[in-house]
PDB file of N, CA and C in Angstrom:
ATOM      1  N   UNK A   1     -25.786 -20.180 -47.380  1.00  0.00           N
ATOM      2  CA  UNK A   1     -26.762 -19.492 -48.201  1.00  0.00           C
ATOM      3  C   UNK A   1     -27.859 -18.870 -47.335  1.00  0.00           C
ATOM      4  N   UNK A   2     -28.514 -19.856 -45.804  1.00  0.00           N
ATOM      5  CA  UNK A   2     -29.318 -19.214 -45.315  1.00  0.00           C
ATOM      6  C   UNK A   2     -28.751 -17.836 -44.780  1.00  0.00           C
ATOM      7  N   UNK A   3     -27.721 -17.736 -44.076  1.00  0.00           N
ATOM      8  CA  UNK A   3     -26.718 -16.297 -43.556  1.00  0.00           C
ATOM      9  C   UNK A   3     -27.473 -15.032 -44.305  1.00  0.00           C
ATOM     10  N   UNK A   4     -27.172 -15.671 -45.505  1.00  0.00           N
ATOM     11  CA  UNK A   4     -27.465 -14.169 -46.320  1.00  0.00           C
ATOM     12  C   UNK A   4     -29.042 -13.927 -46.479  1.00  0.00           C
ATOM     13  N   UNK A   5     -29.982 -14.476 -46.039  1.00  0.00           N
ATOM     14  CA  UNK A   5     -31.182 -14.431 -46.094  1.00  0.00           C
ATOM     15  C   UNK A   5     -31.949 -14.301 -44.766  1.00  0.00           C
ATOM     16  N   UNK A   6     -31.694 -13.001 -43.958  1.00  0.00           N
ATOM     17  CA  UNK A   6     -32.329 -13.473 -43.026  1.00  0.00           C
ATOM     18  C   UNK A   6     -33.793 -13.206 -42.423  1.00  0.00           C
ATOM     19  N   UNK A   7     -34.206 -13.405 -43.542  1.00  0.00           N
ATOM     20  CA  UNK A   7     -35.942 -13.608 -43.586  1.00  0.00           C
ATOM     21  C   UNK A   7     -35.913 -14.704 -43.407  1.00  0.00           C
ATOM     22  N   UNK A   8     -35.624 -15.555 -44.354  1.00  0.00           N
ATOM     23  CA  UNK A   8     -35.531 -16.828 -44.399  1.00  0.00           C
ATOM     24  C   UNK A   8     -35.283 -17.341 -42.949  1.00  0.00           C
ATOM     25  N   UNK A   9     -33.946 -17.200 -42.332  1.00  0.00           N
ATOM     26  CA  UNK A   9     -33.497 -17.873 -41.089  1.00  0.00           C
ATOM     27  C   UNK A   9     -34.904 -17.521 -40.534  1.00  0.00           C
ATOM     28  N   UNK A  10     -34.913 -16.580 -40.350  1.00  0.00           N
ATOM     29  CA  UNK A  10     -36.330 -15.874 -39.088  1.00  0.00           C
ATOM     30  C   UNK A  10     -37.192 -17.342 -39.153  1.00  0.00           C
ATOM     31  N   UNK A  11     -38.046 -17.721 -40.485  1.00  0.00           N
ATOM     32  CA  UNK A  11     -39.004 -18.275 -40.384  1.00  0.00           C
ATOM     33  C   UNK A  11     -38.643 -19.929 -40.166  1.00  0.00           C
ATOM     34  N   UNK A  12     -36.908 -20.172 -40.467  1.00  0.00           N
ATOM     35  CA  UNK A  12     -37.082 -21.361 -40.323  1.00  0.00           C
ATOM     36  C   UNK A  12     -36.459 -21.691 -38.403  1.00  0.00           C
ATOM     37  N   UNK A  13     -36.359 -20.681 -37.932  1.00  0.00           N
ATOM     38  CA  UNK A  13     -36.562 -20.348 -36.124  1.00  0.00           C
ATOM     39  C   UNK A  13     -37.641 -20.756 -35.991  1.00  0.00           C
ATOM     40  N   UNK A  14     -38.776 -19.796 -36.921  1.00  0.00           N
ATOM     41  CA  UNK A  14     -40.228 -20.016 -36.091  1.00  0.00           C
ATOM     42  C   UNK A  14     -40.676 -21.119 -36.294  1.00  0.00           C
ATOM     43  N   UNK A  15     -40.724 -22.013 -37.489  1.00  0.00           N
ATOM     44  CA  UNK A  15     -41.166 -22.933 -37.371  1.00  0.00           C
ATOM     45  C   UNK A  15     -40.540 -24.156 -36.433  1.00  0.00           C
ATOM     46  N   UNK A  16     -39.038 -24.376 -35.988  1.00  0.00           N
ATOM     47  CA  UNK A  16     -38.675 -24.856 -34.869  1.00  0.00           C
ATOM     48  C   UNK A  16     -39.545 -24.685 -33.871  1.00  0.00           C
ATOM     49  N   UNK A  17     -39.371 -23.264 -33.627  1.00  0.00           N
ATOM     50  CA  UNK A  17     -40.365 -22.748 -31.764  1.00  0.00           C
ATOM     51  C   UNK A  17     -41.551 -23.110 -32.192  1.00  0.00           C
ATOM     52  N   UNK A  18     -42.360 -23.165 -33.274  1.00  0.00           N
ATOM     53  CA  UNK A  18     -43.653 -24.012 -33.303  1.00  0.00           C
ATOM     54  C   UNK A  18     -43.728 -25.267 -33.040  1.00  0.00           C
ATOM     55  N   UNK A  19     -42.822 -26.173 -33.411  1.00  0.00           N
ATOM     56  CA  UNK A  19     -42.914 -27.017 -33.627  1.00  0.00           C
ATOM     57  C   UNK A  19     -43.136 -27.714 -32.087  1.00  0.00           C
ATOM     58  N   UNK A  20     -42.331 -27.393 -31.152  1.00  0.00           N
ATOM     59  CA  UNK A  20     -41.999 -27.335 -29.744  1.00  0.00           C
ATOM     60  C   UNK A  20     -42.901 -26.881 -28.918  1.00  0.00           C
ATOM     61  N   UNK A  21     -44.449 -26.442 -29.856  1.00  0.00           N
ATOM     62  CA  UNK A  21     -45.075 -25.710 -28.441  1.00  0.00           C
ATOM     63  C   UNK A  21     -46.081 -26.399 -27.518  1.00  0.00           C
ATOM     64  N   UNK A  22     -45.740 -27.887 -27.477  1.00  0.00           N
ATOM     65  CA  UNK A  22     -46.467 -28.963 -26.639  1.00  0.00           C
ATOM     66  C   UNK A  22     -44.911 -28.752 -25.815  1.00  0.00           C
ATOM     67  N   UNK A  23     -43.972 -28.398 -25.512  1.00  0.00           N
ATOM     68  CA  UNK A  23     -43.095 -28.250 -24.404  1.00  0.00           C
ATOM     69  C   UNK A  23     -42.346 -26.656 -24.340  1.00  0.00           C
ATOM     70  N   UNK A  24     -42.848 -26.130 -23.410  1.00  0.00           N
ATOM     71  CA  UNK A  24     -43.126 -24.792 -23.678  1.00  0.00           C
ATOM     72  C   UNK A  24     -41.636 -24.196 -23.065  1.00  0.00           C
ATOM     73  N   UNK A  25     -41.085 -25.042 -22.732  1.00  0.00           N
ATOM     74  CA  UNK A  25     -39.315 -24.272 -21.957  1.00  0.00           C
ATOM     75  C   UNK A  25     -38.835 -24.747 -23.403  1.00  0.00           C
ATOM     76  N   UNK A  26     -38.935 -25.623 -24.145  1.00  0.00           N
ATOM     77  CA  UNK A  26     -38.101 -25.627 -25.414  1.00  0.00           C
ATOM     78  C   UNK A  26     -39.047 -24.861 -26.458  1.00  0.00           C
ATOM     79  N   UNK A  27     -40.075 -24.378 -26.436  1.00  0.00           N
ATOM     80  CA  UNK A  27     -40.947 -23.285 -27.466  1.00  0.00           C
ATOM     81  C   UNK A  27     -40.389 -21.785 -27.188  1.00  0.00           C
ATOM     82  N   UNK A  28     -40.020 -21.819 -25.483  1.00  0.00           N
ATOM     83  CA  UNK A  28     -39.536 -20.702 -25.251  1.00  0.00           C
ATOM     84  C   UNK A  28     -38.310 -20.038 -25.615  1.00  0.00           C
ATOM     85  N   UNK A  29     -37.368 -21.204 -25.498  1.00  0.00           N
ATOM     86  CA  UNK A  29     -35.934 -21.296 -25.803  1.00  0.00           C
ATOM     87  C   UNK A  29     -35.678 -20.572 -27.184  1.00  0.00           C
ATOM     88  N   UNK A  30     -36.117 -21.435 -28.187  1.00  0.00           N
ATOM     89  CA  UNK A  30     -36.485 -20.882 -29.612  1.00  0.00           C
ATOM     90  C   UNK A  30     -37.217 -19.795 -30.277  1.00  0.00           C
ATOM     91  N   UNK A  31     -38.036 -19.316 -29.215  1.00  0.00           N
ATOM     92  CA  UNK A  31     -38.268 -17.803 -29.071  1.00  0.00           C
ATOM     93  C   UNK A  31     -37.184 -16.877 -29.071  1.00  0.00           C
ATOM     94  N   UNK A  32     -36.968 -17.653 -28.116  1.00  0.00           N
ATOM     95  CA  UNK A  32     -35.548 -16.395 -27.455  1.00  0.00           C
ATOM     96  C   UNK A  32     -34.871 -16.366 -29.211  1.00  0.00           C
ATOM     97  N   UNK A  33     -34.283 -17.609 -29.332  1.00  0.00           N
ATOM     98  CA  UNK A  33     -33.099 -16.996 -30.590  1.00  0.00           C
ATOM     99  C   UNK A  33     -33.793 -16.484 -31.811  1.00  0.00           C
ATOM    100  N   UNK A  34     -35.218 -16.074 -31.797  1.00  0.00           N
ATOM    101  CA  UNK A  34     -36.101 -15.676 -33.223  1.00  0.00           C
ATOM    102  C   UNK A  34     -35.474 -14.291 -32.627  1.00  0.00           C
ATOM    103  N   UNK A  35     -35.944 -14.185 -31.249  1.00  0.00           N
ATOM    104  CA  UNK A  35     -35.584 -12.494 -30.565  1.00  0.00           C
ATOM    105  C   UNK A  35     -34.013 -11.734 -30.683  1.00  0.00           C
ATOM    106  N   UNK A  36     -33.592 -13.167 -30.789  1.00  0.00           N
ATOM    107  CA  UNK A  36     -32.245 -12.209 -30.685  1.00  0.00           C
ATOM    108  C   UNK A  36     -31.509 -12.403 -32.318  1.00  0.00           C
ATOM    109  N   UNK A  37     -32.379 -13.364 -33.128  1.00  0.00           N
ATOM    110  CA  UNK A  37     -31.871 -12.479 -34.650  1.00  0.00           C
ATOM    111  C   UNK A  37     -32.361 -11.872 -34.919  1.00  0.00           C
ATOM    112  N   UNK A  38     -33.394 -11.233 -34.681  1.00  0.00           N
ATOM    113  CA  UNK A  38     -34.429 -10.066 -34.628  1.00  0.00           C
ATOM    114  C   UNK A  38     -33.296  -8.898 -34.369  1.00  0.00           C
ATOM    115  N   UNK A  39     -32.662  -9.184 -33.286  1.00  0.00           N
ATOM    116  CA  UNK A  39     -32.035  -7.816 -32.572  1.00  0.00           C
ATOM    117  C   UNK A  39     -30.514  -7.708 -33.172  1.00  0.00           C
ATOM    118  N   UNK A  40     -30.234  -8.674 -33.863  1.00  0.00           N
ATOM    119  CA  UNK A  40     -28.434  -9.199 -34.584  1.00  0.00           C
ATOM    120  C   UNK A  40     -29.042  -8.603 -36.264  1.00  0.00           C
ATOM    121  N   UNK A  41     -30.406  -8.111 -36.419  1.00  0.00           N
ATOM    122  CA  UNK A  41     -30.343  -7.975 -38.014  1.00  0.00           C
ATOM    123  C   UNK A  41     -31.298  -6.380 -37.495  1.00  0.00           C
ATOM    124  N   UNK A  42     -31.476  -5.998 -36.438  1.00  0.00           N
ATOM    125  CA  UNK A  42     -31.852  -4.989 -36.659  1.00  0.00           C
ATOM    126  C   UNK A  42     -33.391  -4.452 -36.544  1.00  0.00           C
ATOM    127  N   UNK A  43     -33.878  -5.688 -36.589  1.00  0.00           N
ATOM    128  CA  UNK A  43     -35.358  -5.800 -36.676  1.00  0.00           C
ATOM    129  C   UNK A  43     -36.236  -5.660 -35.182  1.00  0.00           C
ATOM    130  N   UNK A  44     -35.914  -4.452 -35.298  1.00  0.00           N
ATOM    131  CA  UNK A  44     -36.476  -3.880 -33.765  1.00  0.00           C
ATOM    132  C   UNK A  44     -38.010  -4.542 -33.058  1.00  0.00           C
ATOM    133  N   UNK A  45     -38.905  -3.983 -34.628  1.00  0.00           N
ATOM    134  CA  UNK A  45     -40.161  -4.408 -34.264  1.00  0.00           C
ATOM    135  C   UNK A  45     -40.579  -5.740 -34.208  1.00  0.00           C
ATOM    136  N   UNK A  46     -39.985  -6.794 -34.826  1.00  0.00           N
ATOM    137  CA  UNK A  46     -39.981  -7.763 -34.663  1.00  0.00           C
ATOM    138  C   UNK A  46     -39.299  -8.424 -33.542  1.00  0.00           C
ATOM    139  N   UNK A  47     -38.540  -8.265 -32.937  1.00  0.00           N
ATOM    140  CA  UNK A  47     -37.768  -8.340 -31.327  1.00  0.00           C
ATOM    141  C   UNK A  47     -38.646  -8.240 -30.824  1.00  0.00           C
ATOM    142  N   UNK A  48     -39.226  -7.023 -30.450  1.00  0.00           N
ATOM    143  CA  UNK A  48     -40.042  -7.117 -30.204  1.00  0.00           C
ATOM    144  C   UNK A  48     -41.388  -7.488 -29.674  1.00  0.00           C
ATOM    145  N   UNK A  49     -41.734  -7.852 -31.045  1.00  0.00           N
ATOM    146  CA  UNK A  49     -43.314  -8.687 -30.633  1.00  0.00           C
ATOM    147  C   UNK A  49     -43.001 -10.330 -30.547  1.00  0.00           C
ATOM    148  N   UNK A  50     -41.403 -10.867 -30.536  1.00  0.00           N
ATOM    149  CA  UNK A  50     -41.255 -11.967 -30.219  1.00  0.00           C
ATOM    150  C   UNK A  50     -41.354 -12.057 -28.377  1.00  0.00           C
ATOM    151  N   UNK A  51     -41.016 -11.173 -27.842  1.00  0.00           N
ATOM    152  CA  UNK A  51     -40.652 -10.545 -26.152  1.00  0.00           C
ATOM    153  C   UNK A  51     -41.989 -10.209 -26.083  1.00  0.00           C
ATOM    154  N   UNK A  52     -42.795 -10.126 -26.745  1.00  0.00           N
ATOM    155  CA  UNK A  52     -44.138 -10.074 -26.160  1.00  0.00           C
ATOM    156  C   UNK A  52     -44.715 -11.035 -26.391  1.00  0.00           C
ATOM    157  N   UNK A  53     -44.592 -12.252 -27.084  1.00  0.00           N
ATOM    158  CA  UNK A  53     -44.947 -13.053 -27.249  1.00  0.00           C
ATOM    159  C   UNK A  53     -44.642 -14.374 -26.104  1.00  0.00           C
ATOM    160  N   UNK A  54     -43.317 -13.861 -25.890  1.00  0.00           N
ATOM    161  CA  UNK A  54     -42.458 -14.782 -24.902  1.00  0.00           C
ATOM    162  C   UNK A  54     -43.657 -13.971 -23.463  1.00  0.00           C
ATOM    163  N   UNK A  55     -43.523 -13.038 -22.997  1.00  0.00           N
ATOM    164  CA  UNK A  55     -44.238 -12.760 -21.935  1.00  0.00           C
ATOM    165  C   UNK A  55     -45.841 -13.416 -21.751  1.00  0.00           C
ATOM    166  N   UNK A  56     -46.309 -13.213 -23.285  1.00  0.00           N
ATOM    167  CA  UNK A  56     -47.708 -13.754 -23.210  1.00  0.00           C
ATOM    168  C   UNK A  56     -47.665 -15.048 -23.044  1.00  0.00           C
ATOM    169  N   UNK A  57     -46.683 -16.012 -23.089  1.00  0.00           N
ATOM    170  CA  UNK A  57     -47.003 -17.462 -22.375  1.00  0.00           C
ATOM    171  C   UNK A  57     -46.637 -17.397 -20.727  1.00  0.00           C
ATOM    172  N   UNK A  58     -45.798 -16.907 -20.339  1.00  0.00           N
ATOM    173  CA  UNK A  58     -45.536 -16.410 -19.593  1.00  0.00           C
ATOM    174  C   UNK A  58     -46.648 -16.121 -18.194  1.00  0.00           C
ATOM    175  N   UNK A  59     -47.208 -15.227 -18.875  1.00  0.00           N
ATOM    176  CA  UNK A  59     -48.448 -15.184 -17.919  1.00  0.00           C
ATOM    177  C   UNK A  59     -49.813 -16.118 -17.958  1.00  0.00           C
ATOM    178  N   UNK A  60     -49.419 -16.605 -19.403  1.00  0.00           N
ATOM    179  CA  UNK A  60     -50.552 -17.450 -19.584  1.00  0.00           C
ATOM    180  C   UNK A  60     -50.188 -18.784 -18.370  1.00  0.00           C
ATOM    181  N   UNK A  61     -48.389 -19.436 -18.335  1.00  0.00           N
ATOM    182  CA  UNK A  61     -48.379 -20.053 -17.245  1.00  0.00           C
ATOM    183  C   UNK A  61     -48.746 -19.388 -15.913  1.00  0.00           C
ATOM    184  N   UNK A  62     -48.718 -18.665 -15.735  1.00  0.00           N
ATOM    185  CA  UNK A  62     -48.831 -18.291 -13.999  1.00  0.00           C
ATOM    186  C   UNK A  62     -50.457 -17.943 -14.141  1.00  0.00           C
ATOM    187  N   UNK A  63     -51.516 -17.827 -14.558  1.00  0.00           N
ATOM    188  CA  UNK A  63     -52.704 -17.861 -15.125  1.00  0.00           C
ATOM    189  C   UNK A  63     -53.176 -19.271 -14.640  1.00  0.00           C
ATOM    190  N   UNK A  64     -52.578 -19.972 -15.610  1.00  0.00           N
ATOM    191  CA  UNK A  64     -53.266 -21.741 -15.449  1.00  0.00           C
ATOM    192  C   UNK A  64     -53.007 -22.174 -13.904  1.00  0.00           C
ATOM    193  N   UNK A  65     -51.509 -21.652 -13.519  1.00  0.00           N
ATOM    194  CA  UNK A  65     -51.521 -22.280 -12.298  1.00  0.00           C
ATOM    195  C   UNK A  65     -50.913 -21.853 -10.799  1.00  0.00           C
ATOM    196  N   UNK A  66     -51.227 -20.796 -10.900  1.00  0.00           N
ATOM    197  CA  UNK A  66     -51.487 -19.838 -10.045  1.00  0.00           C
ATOM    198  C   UNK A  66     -52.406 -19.351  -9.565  1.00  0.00           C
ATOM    199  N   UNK A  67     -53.698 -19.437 -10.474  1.00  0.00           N
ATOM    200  CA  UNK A  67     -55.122 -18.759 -10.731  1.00  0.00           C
ATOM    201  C   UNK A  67     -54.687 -17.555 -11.192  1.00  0.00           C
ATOM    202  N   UNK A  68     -54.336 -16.753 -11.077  1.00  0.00           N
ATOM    203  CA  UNK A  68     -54.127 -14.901 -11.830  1.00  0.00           C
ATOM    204  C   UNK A  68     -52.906 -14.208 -11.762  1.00  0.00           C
ATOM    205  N   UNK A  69     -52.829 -13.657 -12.444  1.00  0.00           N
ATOM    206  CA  UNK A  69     -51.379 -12.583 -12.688  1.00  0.00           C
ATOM    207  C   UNK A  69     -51.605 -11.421 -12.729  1.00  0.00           C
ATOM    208  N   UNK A  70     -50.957 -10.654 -11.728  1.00  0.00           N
ATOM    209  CA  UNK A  70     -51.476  -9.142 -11.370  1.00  0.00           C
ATOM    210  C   UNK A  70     -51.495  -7.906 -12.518  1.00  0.00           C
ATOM    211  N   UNK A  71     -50.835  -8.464 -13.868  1.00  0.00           N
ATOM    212  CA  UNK A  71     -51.552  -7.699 -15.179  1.00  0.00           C
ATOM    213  C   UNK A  71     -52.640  -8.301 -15.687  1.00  0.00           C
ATOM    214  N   UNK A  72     -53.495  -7.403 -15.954  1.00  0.00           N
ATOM    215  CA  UNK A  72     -54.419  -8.060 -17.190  1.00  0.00           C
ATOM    216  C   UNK A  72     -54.073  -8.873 -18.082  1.00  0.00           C
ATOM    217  N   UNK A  73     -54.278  -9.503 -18.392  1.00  0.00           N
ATOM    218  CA  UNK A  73     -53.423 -10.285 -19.559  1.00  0.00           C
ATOM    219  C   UNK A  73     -53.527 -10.105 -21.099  1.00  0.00           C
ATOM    220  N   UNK A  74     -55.373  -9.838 -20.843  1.00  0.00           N
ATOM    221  CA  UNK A  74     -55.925  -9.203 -21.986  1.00  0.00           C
ATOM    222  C   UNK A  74     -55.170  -7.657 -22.615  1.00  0.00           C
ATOM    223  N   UNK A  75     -54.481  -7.110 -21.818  1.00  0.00           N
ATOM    224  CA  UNK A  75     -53.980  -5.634 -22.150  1.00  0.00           C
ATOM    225  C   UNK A  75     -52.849  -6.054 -23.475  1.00  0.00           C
ATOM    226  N   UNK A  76     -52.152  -7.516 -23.064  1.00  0.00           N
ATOM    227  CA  UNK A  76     -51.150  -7.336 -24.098  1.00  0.00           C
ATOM    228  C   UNK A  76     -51.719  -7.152 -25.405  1.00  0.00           C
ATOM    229  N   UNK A  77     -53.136  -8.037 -25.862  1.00  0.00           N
ATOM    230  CA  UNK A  77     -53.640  -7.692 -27.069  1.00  0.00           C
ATOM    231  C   UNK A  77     -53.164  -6.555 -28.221  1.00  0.00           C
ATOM    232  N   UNK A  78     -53.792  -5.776 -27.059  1.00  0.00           N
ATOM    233  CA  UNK A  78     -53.143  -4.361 -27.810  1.00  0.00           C
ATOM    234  C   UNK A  78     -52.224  -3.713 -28.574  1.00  0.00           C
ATOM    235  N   UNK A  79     -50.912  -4.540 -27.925  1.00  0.00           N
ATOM    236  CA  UNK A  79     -49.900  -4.761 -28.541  1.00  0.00           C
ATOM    237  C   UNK A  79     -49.856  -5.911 -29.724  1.00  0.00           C
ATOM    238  N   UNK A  80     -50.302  -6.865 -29.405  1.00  0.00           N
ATOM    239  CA  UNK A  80     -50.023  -8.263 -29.950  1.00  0.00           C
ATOM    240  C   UNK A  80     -51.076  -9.060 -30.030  1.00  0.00           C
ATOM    241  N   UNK A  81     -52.132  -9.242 -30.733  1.00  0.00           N
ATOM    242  CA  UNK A  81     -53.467  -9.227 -31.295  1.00  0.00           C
ATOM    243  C   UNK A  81     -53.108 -11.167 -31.237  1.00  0.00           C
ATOM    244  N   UNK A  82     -52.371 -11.575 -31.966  1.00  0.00           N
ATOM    245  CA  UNK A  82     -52.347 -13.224 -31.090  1.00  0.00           C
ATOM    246  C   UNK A  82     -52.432 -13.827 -29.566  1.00  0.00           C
ATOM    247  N   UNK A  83     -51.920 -12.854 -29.049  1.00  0.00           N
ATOM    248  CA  UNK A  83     -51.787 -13.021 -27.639  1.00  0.00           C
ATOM    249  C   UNK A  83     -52.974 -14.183 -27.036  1.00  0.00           C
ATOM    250  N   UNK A  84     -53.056 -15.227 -26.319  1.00  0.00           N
ATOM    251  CA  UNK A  84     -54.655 -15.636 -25.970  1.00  0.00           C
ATOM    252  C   UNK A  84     -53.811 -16.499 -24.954  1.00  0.00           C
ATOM    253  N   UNK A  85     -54.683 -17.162 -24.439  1.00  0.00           N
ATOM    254  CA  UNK A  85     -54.628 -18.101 -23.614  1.00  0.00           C
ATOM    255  C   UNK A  85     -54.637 -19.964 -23.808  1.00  0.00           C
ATOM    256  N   UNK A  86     -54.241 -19.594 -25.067  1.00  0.00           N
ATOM    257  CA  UNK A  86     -54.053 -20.909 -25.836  1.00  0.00           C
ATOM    258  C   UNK A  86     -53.020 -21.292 -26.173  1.00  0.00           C
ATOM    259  N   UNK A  87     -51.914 -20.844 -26.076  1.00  0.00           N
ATOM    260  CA  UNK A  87     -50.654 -20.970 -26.490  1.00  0.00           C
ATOM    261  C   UNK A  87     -50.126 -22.763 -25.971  1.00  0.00           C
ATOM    262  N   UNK A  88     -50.349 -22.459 -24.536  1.00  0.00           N
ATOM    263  CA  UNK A  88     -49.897 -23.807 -23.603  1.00  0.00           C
ATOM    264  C   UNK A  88     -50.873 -25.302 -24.065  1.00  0.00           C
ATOM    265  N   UNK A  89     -50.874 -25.812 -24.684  1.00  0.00           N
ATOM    266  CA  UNK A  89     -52.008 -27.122 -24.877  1.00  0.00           C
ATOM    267  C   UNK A  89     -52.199 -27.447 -23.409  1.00  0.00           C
ATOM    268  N   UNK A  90     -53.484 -27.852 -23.541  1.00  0.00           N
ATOM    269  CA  UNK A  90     -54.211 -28.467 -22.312  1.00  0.00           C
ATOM    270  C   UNK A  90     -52.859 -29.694 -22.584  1.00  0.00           C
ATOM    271  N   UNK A  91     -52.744 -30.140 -20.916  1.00  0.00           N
ATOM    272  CA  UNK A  91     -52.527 -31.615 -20.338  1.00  0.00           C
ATOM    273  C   UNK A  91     -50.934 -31.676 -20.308  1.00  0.00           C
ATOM    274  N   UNK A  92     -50.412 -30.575 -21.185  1.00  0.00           N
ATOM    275  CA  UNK A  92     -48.920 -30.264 -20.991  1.00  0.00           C
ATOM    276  C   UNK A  92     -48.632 -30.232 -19.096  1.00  0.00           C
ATOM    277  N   UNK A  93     -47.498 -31.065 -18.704  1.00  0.00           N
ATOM    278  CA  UNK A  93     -47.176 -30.536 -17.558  1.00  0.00           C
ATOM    279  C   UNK A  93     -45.881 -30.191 -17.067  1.00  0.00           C
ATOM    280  N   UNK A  94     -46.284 -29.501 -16.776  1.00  0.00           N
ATOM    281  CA  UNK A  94     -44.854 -28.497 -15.954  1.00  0.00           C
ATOM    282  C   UNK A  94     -43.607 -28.820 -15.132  1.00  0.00           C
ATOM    283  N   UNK A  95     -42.856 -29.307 -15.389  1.00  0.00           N
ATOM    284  CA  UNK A  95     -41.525 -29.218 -13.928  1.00  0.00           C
ATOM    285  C   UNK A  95     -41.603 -28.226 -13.082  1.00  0.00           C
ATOM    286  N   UNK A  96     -41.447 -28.534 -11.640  1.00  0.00           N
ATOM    287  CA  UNK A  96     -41.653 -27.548 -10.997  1.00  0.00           C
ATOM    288  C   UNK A  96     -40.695 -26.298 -10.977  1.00  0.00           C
ATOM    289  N   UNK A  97     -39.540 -26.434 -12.105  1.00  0.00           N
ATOM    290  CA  UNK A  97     -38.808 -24.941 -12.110  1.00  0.00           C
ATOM    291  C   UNK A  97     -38.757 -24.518 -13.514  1.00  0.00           C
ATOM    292  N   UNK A  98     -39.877 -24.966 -14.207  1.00  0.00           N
ATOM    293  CA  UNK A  98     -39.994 -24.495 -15.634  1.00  0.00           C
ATOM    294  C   UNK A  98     -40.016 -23.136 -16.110  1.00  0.00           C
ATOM    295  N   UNK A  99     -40.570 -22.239 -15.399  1.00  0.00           N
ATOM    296  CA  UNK A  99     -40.577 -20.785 -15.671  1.00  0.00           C
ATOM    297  C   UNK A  99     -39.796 -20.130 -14.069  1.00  0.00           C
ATOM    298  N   UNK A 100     -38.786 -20.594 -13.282  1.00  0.00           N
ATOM    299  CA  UNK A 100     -38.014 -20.599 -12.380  1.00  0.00           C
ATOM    300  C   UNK A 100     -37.506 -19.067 -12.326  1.00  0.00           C
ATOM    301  N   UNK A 101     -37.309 -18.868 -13.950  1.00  0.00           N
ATOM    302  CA  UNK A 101     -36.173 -17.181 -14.310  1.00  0.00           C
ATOM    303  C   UNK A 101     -37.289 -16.434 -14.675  1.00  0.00           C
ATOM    304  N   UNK A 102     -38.343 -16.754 -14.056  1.00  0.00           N
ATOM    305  CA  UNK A 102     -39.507 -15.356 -14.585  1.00  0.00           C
ATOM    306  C   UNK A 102     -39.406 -14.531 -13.643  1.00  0.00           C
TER     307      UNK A 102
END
């Protein structure tokens, strides 16, 4: 029944990848498949701003612990008005090959 609804699927993805976002390689993971039924139903703009969403943690890791990332980070806004630097909870920690495929 969900198949044929895929609004429905979409949101019950997102609330998975929410659920997950105190471990951010499995928040990411579940990104990915919001992105790619996004892209299996057509939903361009929504692909989308999931891939920008995925980037904005992204830099938000190399931010926390790196000190800076040679984009602004603030620019994604523009695109994607959630975007912040809050995504990652404080005290979460990292494996050292957690974002390895960036």
């Amino acid at each position: 029944e969900n198949e044929k609804n895929p609004q429905l699927v979409a949101e019950l993805v997102l609330k998975i990848a929410e659920s997950y976002s105190h471990t951010p390689n499995l928040h990411m993971t579940w990104l990915e498949a919001l992105g790619d039924h996004h892209t299996k139903e057509n939903s361009w703009a929504e692909a989308a701003i999931v891939h920008i969403q995925l980037a904005c943690i992204q830099v938000e890791y190399f931010n926390k612990h790196h000190g800076r990332f040679p984009i602004d980070f603030y620019s994604f806004r523009s695109v994607f008005p959630d975007c912040n630097l809050e995504s990652i909870p404080d005290g979460v920690v990292f494996p050292d090959d957690e974002f390895s495929s960036c």
